[in-house]
Protein backbone atom coordinates (compact mmCIF):
# COMPACT_ATOMS: atom_id res chain seq x y z
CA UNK A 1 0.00 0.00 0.00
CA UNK A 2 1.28 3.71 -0.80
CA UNK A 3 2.14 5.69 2.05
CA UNK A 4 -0.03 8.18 0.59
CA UNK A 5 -3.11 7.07 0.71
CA UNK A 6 -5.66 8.97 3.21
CA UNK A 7 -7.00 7.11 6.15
CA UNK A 8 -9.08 8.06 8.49
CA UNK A 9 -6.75 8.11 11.17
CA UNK A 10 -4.91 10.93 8.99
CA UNK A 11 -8.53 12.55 8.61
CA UNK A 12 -8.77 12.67 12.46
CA UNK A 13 -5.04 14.29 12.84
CA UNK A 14 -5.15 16.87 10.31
CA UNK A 15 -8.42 18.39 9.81
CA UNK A 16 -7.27 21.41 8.29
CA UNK A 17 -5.75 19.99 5.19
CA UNK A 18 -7.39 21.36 2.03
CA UNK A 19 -9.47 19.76 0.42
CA UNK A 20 -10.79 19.77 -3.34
CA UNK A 21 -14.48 19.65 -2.86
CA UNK A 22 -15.34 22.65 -5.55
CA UNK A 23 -13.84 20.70 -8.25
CA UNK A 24 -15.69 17.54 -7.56
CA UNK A 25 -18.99 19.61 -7.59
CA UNK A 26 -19.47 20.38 -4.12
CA UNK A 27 -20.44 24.05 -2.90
CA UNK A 28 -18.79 25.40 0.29
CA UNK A 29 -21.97 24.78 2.55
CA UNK A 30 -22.13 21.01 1.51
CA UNK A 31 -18.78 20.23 2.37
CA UNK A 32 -18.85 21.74 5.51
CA UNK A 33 -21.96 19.30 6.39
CA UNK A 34 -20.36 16.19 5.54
CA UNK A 35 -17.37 17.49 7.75
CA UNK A 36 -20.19 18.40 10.51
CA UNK A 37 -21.34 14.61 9.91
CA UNK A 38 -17.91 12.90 10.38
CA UNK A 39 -16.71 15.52 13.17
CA UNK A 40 -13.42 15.82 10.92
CA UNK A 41 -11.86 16.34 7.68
CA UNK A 42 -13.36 13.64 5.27
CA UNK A 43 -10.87 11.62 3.67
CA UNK A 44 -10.00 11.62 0.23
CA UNK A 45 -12.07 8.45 -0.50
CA UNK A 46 -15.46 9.85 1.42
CA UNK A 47 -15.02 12.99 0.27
CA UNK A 48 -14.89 11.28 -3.59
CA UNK A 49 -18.11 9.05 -2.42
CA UNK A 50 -20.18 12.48 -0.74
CA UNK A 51 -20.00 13.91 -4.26
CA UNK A 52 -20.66 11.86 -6.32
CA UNK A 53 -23.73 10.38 -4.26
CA UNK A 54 -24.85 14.15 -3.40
CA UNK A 55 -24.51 15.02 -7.04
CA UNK A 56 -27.82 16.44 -8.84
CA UNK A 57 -27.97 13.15 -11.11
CA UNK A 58 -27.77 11.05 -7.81
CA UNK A 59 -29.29 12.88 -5.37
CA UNK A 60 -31.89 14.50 -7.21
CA UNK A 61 -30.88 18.12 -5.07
CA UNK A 62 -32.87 20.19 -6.95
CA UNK A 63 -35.71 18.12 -8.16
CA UNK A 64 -36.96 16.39 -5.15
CA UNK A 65 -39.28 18.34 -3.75
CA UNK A 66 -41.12 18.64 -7.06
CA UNK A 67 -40.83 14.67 -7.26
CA UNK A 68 -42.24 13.98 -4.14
CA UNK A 69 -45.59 15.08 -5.61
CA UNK A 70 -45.73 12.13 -7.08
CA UNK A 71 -45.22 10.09 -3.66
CA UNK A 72 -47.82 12.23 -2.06
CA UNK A 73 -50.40 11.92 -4.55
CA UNK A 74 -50.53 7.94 -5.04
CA UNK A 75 -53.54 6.44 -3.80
CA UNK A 76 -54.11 3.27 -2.15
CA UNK A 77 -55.49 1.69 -5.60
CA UNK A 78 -52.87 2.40 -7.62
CA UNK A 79 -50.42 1.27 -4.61
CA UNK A 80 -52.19 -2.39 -4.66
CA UNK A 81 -50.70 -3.02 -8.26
CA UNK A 82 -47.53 -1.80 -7.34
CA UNK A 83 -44.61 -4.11 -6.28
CA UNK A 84 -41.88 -1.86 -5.96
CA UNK A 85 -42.20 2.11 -7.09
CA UNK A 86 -40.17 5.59 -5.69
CA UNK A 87 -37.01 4.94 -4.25
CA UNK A 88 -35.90 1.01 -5.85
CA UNK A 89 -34.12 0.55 -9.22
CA UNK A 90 -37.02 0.14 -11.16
CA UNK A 91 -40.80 0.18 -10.89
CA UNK A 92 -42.60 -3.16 -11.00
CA UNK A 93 -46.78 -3.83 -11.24
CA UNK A 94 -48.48 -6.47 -10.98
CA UNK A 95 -50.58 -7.67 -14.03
CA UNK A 96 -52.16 -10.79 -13.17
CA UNK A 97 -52.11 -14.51 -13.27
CA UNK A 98 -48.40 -14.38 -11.05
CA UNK A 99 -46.65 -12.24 -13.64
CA UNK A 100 -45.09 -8.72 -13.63
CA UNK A 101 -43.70 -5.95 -15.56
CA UNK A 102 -41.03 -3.66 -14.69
CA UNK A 103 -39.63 -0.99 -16.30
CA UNK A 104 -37.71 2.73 -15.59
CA UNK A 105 -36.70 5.57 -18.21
CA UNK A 106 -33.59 7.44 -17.20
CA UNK A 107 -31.72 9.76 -18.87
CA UNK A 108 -28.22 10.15 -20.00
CA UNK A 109 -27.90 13.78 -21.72
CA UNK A 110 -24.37 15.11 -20.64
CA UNK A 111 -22.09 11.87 -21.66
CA UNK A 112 -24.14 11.84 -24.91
CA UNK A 113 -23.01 15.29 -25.52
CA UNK A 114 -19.51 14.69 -25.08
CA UNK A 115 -18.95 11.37 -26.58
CA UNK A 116 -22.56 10.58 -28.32
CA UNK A 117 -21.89 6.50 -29.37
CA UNK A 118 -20.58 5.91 -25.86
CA UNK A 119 -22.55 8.46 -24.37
CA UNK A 120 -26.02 7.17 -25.62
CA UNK A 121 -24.57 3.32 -25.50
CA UNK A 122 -24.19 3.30 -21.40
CA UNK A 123 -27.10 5.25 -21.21
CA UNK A 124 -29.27 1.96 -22.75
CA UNK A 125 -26.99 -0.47 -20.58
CA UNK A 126 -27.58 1.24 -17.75
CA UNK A 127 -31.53 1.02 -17.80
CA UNK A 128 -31.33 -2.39 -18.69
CA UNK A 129 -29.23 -3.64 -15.81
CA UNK A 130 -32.09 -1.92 -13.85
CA UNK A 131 -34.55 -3.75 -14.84
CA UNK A 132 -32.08 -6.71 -14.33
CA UNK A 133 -31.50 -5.76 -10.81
CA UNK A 134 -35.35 -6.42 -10.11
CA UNK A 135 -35.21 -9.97 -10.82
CA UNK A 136 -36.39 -9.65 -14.50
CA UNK A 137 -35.59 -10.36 -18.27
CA UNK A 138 -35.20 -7.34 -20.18
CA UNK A 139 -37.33 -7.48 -23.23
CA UNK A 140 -37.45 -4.50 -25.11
CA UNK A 141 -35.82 -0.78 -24.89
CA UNK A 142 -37.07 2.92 -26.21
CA UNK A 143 -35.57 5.99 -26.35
CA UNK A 144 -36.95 9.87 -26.26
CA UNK A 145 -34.36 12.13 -28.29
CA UNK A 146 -34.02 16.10 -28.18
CA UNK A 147 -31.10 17.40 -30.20
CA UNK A 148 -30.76 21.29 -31.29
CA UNK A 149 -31.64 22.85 -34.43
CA UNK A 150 -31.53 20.83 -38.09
CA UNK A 151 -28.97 22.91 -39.54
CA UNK A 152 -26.82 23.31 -36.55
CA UNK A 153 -22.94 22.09 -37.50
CA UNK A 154 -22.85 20.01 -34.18
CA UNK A 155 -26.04 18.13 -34.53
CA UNK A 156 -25.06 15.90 -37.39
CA UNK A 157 -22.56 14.72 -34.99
CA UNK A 158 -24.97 14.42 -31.94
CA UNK A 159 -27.61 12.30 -34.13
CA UNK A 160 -24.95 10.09 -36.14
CA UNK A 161 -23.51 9.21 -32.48
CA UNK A 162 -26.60 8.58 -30.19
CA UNK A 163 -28.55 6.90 -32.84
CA UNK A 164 -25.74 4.21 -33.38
CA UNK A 165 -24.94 4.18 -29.59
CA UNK A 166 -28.35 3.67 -29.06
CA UNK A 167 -29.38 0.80 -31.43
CA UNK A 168 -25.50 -0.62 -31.07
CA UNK A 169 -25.96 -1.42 -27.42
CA UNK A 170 -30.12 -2.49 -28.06
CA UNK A 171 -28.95 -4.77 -31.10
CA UNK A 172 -26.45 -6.49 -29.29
CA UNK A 173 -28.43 -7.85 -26.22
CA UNK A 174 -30.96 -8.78 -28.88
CA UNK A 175 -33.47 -6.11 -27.30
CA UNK A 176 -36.20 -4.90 -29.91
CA UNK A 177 -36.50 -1.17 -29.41
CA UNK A 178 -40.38 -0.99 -29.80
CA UNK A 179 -40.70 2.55 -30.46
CA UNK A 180 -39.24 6.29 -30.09
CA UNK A 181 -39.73 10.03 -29.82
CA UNK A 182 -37.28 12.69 -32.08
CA UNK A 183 -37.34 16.52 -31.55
CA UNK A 184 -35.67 18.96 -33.52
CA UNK A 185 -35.42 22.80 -31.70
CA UNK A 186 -32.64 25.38 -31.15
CA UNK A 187 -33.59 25.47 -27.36
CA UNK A 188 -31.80 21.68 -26.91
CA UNK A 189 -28.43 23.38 -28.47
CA UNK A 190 -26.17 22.45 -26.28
CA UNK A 191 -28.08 20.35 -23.90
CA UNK A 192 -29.39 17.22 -25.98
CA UNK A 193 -31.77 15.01 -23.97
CA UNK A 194 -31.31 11.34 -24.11
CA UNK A 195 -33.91 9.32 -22.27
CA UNK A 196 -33.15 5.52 -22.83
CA UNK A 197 -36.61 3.03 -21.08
CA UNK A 198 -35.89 -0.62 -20.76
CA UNK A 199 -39.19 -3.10 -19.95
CA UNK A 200 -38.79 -6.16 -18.12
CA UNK A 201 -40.70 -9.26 -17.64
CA UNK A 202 -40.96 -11.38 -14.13
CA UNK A 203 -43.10 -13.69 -12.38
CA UNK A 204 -44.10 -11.35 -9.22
CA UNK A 205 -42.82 -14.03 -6.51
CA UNK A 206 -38.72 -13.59 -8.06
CA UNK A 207 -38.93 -9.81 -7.35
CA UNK A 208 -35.51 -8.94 -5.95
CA UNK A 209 -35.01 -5.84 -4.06
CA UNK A 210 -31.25 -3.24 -3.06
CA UNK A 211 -30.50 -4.22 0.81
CA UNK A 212 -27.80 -5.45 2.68
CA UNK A 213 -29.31 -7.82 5.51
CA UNK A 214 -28.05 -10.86 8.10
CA UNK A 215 -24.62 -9.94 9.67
CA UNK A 216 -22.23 -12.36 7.89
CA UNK A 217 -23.50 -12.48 4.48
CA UNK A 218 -21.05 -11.66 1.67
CA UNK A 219 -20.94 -8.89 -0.62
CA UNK A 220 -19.80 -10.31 -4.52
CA UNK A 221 -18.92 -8.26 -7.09
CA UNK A 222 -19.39 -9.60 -10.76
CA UNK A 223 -19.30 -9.18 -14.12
CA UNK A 224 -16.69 -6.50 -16.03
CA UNK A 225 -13.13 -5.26 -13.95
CA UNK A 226 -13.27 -1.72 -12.41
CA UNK A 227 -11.32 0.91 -14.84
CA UNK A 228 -10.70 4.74 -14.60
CA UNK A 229 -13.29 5.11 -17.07
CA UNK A 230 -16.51 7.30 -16.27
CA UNK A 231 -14.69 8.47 -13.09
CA UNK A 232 -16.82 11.86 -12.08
CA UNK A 233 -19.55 11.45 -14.40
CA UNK A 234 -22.55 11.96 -12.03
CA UNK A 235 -21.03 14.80 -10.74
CA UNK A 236 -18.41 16.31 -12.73
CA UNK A 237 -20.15 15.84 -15.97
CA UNK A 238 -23.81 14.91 -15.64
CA UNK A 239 -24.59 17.25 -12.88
CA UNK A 240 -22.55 20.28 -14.36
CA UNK A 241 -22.95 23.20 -17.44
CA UNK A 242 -20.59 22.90 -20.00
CA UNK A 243 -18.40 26.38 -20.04
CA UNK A 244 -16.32 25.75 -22.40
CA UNK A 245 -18.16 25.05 -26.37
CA UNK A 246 -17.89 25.33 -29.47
CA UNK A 247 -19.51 24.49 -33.01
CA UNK A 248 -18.24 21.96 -33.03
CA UNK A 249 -18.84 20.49 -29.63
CA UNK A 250 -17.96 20.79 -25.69
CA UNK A 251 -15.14 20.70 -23.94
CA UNK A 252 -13.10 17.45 -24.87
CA UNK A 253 -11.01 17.57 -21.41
CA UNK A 254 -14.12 15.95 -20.09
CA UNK A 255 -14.33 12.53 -21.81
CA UNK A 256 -12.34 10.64 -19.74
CA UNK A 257 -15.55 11.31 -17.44
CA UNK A 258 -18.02 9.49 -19.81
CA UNK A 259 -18.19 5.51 -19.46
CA UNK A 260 -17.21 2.91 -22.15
CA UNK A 261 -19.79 -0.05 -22.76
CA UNK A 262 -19.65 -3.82 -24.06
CA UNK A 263 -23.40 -5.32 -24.65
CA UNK A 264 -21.75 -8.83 -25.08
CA UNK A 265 -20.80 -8.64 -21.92
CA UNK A 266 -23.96 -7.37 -20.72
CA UNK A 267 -25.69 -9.80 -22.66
CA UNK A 268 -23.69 -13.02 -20.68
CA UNK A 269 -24.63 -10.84 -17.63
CA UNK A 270 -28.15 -11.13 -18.42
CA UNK A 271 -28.10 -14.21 -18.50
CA UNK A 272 -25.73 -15.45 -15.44
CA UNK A 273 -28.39 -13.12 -13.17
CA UNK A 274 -31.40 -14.71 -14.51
CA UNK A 275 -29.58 -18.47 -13.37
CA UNK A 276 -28.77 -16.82 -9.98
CA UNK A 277 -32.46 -15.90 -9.49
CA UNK A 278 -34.14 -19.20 -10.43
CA UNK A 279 -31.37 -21.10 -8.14
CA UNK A 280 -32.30 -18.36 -4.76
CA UNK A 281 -28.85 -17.96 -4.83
CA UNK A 282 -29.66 -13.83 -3.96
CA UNK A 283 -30.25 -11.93 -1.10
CA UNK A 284 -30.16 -7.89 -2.39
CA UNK A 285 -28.72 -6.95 -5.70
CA UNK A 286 -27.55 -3.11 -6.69
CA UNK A 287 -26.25 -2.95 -10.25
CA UNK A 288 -23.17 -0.49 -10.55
CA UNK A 289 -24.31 2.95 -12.96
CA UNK A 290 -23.78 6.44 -11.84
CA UNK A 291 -21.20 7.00 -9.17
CA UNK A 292 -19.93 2.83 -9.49
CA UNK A 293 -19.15 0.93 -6.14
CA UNK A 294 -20.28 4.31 -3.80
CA UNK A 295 -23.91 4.02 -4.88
CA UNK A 296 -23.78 -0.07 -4.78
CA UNK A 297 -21.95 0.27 -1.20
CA UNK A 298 -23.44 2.82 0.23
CA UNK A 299 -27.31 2.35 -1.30
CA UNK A 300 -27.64 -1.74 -0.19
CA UNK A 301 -26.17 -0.86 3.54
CA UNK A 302 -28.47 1.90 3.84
CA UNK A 303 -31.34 -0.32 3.29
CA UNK A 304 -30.14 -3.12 5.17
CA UNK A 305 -30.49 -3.73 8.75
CA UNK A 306 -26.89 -3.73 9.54
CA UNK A 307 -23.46 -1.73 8.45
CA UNK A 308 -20.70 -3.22 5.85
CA UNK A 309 -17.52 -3.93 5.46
CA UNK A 310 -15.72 -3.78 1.89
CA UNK A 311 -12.09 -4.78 1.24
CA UNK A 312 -11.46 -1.97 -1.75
CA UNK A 313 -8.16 -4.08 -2.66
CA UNK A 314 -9.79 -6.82 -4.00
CA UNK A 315 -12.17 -5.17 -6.85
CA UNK A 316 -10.71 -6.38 -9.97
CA UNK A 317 -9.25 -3.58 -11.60
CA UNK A 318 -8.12 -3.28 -15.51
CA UNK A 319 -5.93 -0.38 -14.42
CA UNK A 320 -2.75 -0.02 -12.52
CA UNK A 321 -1.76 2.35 -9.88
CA UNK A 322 -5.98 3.31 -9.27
CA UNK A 323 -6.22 5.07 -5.72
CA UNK A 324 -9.28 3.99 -3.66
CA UNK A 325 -11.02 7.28 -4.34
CA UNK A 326 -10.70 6.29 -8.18
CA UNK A 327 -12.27 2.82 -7.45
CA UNK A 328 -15.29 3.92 -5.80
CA UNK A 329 -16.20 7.02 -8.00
CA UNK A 330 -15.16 4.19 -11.29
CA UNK A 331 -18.42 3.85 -13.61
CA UNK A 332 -17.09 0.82 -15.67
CA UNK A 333 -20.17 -0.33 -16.87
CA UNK A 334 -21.31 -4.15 -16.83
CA UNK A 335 -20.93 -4.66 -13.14
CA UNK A 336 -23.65 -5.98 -10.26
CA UNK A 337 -22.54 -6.36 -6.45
CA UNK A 338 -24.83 -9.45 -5.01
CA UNK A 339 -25.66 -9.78 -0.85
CA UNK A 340 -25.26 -14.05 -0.72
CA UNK A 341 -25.17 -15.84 3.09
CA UNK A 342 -21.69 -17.78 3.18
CA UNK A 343 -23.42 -21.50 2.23
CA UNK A 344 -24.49 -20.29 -1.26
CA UNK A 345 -21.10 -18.78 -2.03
CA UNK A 346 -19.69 -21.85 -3.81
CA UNK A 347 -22.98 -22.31 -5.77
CA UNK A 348 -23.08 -18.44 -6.73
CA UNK A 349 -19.64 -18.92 -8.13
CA UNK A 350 -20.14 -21.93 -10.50
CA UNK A 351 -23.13 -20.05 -12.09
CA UNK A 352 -20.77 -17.18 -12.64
CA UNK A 353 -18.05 -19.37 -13.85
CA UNK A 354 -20.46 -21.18 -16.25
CA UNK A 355 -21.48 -17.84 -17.82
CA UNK A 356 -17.77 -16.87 -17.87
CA UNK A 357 -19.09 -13.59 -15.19
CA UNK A 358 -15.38 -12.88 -13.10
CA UNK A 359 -16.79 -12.88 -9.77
CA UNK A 360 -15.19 -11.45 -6.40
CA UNK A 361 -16.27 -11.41 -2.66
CA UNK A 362 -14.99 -7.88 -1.86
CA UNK A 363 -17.12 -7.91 1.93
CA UNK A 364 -19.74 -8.59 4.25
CA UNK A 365 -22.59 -7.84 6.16
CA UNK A 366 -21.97 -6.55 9.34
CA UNK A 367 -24.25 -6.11 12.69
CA UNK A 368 -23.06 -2.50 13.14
CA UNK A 369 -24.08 0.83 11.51
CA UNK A 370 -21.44 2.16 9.70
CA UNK A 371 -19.83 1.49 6.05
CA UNK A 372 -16.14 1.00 6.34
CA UNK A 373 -14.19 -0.03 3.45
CA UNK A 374 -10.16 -0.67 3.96
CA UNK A 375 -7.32 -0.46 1.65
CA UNK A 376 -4.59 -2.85 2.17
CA UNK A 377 -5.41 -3.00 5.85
CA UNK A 378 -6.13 0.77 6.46
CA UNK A 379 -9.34 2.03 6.84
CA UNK A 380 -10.23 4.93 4.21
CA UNK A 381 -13.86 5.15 4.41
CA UNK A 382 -15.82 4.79 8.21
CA UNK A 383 -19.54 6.27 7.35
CA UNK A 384 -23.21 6.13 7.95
CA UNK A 385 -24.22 4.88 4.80
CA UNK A 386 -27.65 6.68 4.74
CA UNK A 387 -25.90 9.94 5.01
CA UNK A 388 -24.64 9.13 1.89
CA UNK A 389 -27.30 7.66 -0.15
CA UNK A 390 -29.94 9.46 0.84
CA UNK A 391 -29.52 12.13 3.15
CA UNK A 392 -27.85 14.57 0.79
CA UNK A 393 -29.35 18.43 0.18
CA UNK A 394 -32.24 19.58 -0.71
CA UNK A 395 -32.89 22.62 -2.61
CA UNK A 396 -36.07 24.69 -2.95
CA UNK A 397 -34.65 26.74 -6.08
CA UNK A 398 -36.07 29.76 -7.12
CA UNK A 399 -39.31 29.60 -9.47
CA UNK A 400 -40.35 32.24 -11.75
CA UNK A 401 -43.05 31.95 -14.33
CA UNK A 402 -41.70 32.49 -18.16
CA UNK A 403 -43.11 35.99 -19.28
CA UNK A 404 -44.06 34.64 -22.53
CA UNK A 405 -46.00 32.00 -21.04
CA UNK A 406 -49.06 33.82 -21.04
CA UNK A 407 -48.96 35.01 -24.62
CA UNK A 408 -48.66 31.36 -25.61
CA UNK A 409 -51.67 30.03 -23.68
CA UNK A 410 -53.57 33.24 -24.76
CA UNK A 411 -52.79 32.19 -28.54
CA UNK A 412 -55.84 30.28 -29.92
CA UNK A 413 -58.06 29.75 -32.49
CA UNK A 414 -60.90 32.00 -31.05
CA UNK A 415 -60.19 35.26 -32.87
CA UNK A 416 -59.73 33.74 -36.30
CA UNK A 417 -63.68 33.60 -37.51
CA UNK A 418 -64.04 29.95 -37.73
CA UNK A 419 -66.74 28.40 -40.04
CA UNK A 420 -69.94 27.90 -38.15
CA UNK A 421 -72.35 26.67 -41.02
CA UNK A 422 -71.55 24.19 -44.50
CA UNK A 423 -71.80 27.21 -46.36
CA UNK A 424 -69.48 29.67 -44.18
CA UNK A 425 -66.87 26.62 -44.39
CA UNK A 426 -67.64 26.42 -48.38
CA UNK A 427 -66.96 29.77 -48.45
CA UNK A 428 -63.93 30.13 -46.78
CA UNK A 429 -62.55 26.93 -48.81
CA UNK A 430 -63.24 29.18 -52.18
CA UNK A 431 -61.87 31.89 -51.05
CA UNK A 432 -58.31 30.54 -50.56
């Protein structure tokens, strides 16, 4: 282990040390509440995990308290067809006779700007492994597209790119994408919108849920090795403006930030989950999207009934020299992390190995409260997990209604002398 990695004992001793929380998209105010939460400096590693889990794309900051609404407003008959709604990976409703569908549209508008084929390509393998993560079999994907004007130089580039990324990564898992939406306006210059939906199909009883339960149970992470790509995306690219543009695109010094996909592997990943389901070889599954192991770590302790404990050095890694704050912030796509009790470990790993999945226990449940994930031996994260999945700020931003609003709505047909008879109609047809 390098002497320089931050631990928390380091945290404790020097809580002065500056810190670069501005550049990884935290304001002033946040970063002084996670320190106010830790009572010290955060180390290098939380500090990494805070912002990319309190990020606008993770966190939802700015939107939640307009998306509660939709919380509030259920009733109790649509909640008795619901299986799983706000707050899991995916929704899921029951549609009779012991089946169930599940499905979730998510967006992926920043990395599709930057690099559109990759961009638009993790965006669809992302939703999928959703729906995966629920205990279902993907079955078909659709996508909602906004680009900028027609005859804007960048948007050939922005269409060519997302419409291969998109159907690429579809194609390749055999997915039929069942339908679509494409907008063409000047007000998306800039700021394409790239909405990927993924449906799934389950029998209701093989729902599978995000929690970490029963101290003792191992934490296995499988499927693709962790890289340094997508490192930052949720919050250093998805969450933030682009200030530096041209005609011919954004700022290139963020790609490293956008992830790279592989639907083959996806597709054998598919397919190794689906055999770990029918054999009940699954306690909680998280797939690994936005902000990588942070979200998987952090999001199935904080539903669990008990803390974690992660051994950071053993996540396969297809890059040399990666520091643990690099590991956890890692979106490598094509990852899952699985909660299995210690007698089904053997079985879990000869369905992975007959699918050809690498698979790695990394942890374990534990009957405290805290996440703590070590390095070699040295601990560099010791947190309450819910502070970082889910009890991140929320804004009430300022609203103000559009000025031109009104003239729009007030624009109708009324004043224009519509036809009232046959021969007012005839007459207006002659006359033009």
């Amino acid at each position: 282990m390098s002497a320089q990695v931050d631990t928390v004992s380091n945290a404790a001793d020097t809580p002065d040390q500056s810190q670069p929380w501005a550049e990884l998209g935290l304001k002033e105010d946040e970063y002084a509440r996670i320190r106010e939460i830790l009572g010290r400096r955060p180390t290098d590693a939380e500090l990494a995990m805070y912002s990319v889990m309190w990020s606008e794309h993770c966190s939802y900051k700015s939107s939640k308290v307009h998306l509660r609404y939709f919380g509030e407003t259920t009733t109790d008959e649509m909640r008795a067809g619901m299986l799983a709604g706000i707050g899991e990976n995916a929704g899921v409703v029951d549609v009779g006779d012991g089946w169930a569908v599940t499905f979730k549209v998510e967006s992926h508008n920043h990395p599709s700007y930057v690099e559109p084929y990759q961009g638009a390509a993790t965006g669809v393998g992302g939703i999928v492994r959703d729906i995966m993560a629920m205990g279902a079999r993907p079955i078909a994907v659709m996508d909602q597209l906004r680009f900028g004007a027609a005859d804007h130089p960048d948007t050939r580039r922005l269409v060519d790119g997302i419409v291969r990324g998109v159907g690429g990564y579809g194609n390749s898992l055999g997915l039929p994408n069942i339908g679509g939406e494409t907008v063409f306006d000047a007000s998306y210059q800039g700021n394409p919108l790239v909405n990927a939906l993924c449906a799934g199909v389950m029998r209701a009883e093989d729902l599978h849920l995000a929690f970490a339960s029963g101290a003792g149970n191992k934490i296995i992470l499988f499927g693709a090795r962790t890289g340094l790509d997508g490192i930052g995306g949720v919050s250093v690219l998805a969450s933030e403006t682009f200030d530096e543009e041209s005609e011919s695109g954004p700022n290139r010094k963020k790609l490293p930030s956008v992830q790279v996909g592989d639907p083959f592997t996806e597709k054998v990943l598919i397919e190794c989950c689906l055999d770990l389901y029918r054999e009940g070889l699954v306690v909680g599954i998280q797939d690994l999207g936005g902000a990588g192991l942070s979200c998987a770590t952090s999001e199935l302790a904080a539903a669990g009934d008990g803390g974690m404990h992660i051994e950071l050095e053993k996540v396969p890694m297809r890059a040399v020299g990666m520091t643990p704050a690099e590991v956890l912030s890692s979106e490598s796509q094509e990852r899952m992390c699985a909660v299995v009790t210690p007698d089904n470990v053997d079985k879990f790993m000869e369905v992975c190995r007959k699918w050809d999945a690498l698979a790695t226990v990394i942890g374990e449940v534990t009957d405290g409260e805290h996440l703590e994930i070590t390095w070699h031996g040295e601990t560099v994260v010791d947190v309450p997990p819910r502070t970082v999945a889910h009890d991140g700020p929320v804004y009430n931003r300022p609203v103000e209604r559009p000025s031109w609003q009104d003239d729009v709505i007030a624009s109708t047909t009324a004043g224009l002398g519509r036809p009232q008879t046959g021969d007012e109609l005839r007459e207006t047809c002659s006359s033009r």
